[in-house]
Protein backbone atom coordinates (compact mmCIF):
# COMPACT_ATOMS: atom_id res chain seq x y z
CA UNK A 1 0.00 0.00 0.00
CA UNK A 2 1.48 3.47 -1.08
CA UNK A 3 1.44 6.44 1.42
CA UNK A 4 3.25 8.55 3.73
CA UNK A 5 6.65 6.33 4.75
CA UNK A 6 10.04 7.27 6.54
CA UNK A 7 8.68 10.39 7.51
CA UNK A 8 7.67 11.74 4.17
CA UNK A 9 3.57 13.40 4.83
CA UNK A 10 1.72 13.41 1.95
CA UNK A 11 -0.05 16.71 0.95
CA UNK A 12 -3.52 16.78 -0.98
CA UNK A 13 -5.19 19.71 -2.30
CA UNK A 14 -8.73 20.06 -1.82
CA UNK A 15 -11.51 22.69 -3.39
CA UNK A 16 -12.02 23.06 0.61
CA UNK A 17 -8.74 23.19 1.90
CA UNK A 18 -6.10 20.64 1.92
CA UNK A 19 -4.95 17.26 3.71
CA UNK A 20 -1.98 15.71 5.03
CA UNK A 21 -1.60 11.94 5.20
CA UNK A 22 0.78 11.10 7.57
CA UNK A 23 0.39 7.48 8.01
CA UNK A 24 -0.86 4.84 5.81
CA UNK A 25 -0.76 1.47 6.61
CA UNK A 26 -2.96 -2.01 5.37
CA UNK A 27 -5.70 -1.16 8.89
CA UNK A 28 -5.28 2.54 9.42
CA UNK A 29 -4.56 6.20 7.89
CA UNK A 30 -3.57 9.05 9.73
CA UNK A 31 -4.55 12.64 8.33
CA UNK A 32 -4.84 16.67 9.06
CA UNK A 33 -7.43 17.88 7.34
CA UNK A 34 -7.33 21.88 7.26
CA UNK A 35 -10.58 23.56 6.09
CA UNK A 36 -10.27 27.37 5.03
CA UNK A 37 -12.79 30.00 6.20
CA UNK A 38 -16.28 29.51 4.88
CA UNK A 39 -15.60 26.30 3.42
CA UNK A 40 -16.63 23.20 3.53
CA UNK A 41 -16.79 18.84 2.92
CA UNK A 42 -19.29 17.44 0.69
CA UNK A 43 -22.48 16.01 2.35
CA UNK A 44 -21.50 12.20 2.30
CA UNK A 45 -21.03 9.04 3.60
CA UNK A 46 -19.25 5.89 3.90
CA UNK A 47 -19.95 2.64 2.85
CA UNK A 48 -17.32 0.59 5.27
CA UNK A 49 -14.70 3.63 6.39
CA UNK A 50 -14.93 4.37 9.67
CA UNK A 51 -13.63 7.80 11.23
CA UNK A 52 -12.34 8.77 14.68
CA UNK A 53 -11.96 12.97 14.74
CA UNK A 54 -10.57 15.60 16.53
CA UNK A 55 -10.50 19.37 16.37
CA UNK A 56 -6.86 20.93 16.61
CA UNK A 57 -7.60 24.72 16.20
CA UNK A 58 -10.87 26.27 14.80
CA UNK A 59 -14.77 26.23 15.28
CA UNK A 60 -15.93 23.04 13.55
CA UNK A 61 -19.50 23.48 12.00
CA UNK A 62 -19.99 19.30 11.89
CA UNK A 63 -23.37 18.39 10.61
CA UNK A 64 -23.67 13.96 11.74
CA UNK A 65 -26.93 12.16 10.86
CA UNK A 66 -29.27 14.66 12.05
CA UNK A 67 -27.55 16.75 14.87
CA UNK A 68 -25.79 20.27 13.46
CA UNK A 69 -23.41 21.75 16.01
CA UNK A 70 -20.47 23.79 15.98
CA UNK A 71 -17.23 22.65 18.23
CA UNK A 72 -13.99 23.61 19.23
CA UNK A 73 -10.44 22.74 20.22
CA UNK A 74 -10.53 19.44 21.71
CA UNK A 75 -13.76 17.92 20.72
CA UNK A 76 -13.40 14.37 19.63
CA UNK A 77 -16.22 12.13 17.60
CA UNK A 78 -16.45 9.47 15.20
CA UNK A 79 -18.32 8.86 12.74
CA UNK A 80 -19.40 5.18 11.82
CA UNK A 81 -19.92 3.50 8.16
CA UNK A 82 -23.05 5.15 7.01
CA UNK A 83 -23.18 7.84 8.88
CA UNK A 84 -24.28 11.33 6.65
CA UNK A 85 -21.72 13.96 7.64
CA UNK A 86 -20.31 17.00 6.77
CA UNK A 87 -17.58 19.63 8.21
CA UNK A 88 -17.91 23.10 8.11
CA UNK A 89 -15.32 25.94 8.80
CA UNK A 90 -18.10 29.28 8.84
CA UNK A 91 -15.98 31.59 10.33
CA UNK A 92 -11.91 30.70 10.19
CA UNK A 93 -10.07 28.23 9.48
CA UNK A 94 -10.39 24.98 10.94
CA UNK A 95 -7.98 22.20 11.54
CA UNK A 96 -8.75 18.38 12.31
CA UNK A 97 -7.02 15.09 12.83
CA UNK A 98 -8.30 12.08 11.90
CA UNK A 99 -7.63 8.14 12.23
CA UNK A 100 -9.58 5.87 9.53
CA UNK A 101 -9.91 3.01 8.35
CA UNK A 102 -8.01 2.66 5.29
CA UNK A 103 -10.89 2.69 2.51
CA UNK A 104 -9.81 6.28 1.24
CA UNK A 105 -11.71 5.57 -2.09
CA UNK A 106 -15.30 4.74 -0.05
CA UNK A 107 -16.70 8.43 -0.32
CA UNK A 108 -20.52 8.74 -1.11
CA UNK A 109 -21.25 12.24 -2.32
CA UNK A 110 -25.07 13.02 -1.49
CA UNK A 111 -24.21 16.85 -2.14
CA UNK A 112 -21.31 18.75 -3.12
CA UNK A 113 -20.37 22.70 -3.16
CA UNK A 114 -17.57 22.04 -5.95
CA UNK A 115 -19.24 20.06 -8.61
CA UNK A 116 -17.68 16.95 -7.55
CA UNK A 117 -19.56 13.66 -8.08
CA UNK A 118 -20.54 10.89 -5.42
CA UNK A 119 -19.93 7.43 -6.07
């Protein structure tokens, strides 16, 4: 499995943002995901990945199944396979880590700001 190795992070650009894959192994990925002011994630979900989260800096708009609410610096949550989700950074930037498993390709796109399509 390709990824970041030896200490070499991986850097994505995103219409949102951009993130960092720091670990990649054959059970889990490690990433920073940075979202720029008044940006955000497509509505989606997951067929199998499942997500553990964390905010680093920032005021996290998350949207999960049906609860909306906004969180900060130190608030932790994951998000199970299936589970509709979205992150929003409203008002500055906003900076998360997350731990996955490592089905990077499972993204269902239910709505998108960028014209991207789901799967």
């Amino acid at each position: 499995m390709s990824g970041a190795t030896n200490g070499k992070v991986e850097r994505i650009p995103k219409p949102w943002g951009h993130e960092m894959i720091f670990a990649r192994t054959k059970k889990y990925v490690g990433k920073i995901l940075v979202i720029e002011k008044g940006h955000r994630l497509s509505l989606q979900l997951h067929r199998r990945k499942h997500e553990s989260l964390m905010v680093l800096r920032g005021r996290l708009k998350l949207l999960l199944g049906r609860k909306s609410s906004t969180v900060g610096p130190g608030a932790a949550f994951t998000i199970p396979p299936r589970t509709i989700h979205r992150f929003e950074a409203p008002k500055g930037r906003v900076t998360l880590i997350e731990v996955s498993t490592p089905e990077l390709w499972d993204v269902v796109r239910l709505q998108d700001d960028y014209g991207r399509r789901g799967k």
